[in-house]
C-alpha atoms as a PDB file:
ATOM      1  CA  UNK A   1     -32.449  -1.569   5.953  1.00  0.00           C
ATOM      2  CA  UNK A   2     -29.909   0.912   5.790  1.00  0.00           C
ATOM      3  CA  UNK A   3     -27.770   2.736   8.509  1.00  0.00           C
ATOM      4  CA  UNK A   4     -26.551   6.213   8.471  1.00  0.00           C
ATOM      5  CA  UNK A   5     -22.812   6.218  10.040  1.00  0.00           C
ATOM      6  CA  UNK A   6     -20.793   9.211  10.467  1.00  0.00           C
ATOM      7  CA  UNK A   7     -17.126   8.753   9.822  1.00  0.00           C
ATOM      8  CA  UNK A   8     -14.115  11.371   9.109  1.00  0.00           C
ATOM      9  CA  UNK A   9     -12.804  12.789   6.141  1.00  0.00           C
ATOM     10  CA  UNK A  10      -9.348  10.403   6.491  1.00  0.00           C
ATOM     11  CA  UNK A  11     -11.173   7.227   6.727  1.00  0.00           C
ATOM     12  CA  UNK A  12     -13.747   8.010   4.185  1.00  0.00           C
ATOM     13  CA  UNK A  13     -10.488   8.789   1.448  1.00  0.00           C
ATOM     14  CA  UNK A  14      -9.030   5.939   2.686  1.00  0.00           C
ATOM     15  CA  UNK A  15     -12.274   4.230   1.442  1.00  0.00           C
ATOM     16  CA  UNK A  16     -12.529   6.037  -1.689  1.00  0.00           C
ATOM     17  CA  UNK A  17      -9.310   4.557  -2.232  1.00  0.00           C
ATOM     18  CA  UNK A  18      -9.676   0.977  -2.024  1.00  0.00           C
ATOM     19  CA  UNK A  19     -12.971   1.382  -3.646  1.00  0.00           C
ATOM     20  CA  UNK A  20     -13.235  -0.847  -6.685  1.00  0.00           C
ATOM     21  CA  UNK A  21     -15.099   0.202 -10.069  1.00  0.00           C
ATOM     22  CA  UNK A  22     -19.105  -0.652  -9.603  1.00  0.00           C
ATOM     23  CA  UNK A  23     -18.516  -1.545  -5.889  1.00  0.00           C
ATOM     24  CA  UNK A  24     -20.322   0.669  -2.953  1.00  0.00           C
ATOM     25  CA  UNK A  25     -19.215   1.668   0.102  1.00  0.00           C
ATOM     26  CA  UNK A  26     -20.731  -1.250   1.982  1.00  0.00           C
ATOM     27  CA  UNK A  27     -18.945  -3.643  -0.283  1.00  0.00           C
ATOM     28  CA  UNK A  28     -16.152  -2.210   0.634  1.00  0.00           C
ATOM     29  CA  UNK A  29     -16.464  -2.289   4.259  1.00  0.00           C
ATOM     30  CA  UNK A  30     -18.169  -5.719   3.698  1.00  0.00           C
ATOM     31  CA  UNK A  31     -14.639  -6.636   2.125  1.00  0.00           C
ATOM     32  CA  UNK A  32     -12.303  -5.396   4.882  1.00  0.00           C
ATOM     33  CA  UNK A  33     -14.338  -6.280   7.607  1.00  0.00           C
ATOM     34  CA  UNK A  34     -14.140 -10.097   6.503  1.00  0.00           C
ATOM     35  CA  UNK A  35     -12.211 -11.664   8.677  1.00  0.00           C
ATOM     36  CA  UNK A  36      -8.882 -13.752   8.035  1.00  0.00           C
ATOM     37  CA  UNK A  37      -6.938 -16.022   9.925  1.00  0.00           C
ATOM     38  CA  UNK A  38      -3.033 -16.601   9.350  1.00  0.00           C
ATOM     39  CA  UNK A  39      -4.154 -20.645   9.542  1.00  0.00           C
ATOM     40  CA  UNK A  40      -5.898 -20.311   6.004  1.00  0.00           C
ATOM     41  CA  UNK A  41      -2.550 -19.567   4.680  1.00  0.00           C
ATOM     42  CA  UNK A  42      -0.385 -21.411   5.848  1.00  0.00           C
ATOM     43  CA  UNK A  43       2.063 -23.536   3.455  1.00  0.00           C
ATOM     44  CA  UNK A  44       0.013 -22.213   0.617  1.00  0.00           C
ATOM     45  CA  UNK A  45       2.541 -19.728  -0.606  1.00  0.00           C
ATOM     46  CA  UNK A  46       6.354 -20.012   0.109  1.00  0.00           C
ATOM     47  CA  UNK A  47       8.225 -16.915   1.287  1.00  0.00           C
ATOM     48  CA  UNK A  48       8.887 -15.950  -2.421  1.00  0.00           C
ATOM     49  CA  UNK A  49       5.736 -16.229  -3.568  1.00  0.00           C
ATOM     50  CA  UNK A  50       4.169 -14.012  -1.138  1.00  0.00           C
ATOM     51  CA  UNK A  51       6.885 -11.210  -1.097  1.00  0.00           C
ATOM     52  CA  UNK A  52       6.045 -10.924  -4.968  1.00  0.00           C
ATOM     53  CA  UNK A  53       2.407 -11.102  -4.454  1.00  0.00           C
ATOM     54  CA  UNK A  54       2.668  -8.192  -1.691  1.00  0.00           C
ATOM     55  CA  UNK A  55       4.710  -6.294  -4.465  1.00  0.00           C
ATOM     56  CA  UNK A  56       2.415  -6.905  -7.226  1.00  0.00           C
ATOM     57  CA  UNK A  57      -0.262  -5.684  -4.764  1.00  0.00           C
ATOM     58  CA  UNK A  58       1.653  -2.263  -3.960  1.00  0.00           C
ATOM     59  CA  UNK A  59       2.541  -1.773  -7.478  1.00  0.00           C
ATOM     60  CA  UNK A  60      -1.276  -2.016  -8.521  1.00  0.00           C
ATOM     61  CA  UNK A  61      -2.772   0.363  -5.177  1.00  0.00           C
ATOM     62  CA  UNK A  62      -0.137   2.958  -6.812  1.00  0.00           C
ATOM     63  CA  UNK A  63      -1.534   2.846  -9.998  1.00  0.00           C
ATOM     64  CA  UNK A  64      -4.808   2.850  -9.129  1.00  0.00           C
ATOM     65  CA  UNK A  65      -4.673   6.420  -7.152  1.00  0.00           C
ATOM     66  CA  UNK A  66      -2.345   7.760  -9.603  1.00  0.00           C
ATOM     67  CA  UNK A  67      -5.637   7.384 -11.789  1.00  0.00           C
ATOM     68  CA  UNK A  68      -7.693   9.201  -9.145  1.00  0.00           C
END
């Protein structure tokens, strides 16, 4: 069943933005909401690794609202 929630214009651009192509506002929220604890990461990725990641991340959320 669905739920009718009121939220404000910031938060829903801020969900616009991280909204993927063919995905719907509850996927979305489904997606952030999923929790994540520091312990599933740990000595996965070394320092390095994860800097670049978080810059290849940053890099891509730029592009993507340069095409919105």
């Amino acid at each position: 069943m669905a739920k009718v929630i009121s939220i404000s214009d910031e938060v829903y651009e801020m969900l616009k933005s991280m909204k993927r192509k063919n995905e719907s506002f509850s996927d979305v929220i489904k997606r952030l909401a999923r929790r994540t604890t520091i312990k599933e990461f740990s000595g996965v990725l070394s320092k390095e690794t994860a800097e670049e990641i978080l810059r290849v991340r940053d890099e891509l959320n730029r592009k993507i609202k340069e095409e919105f």
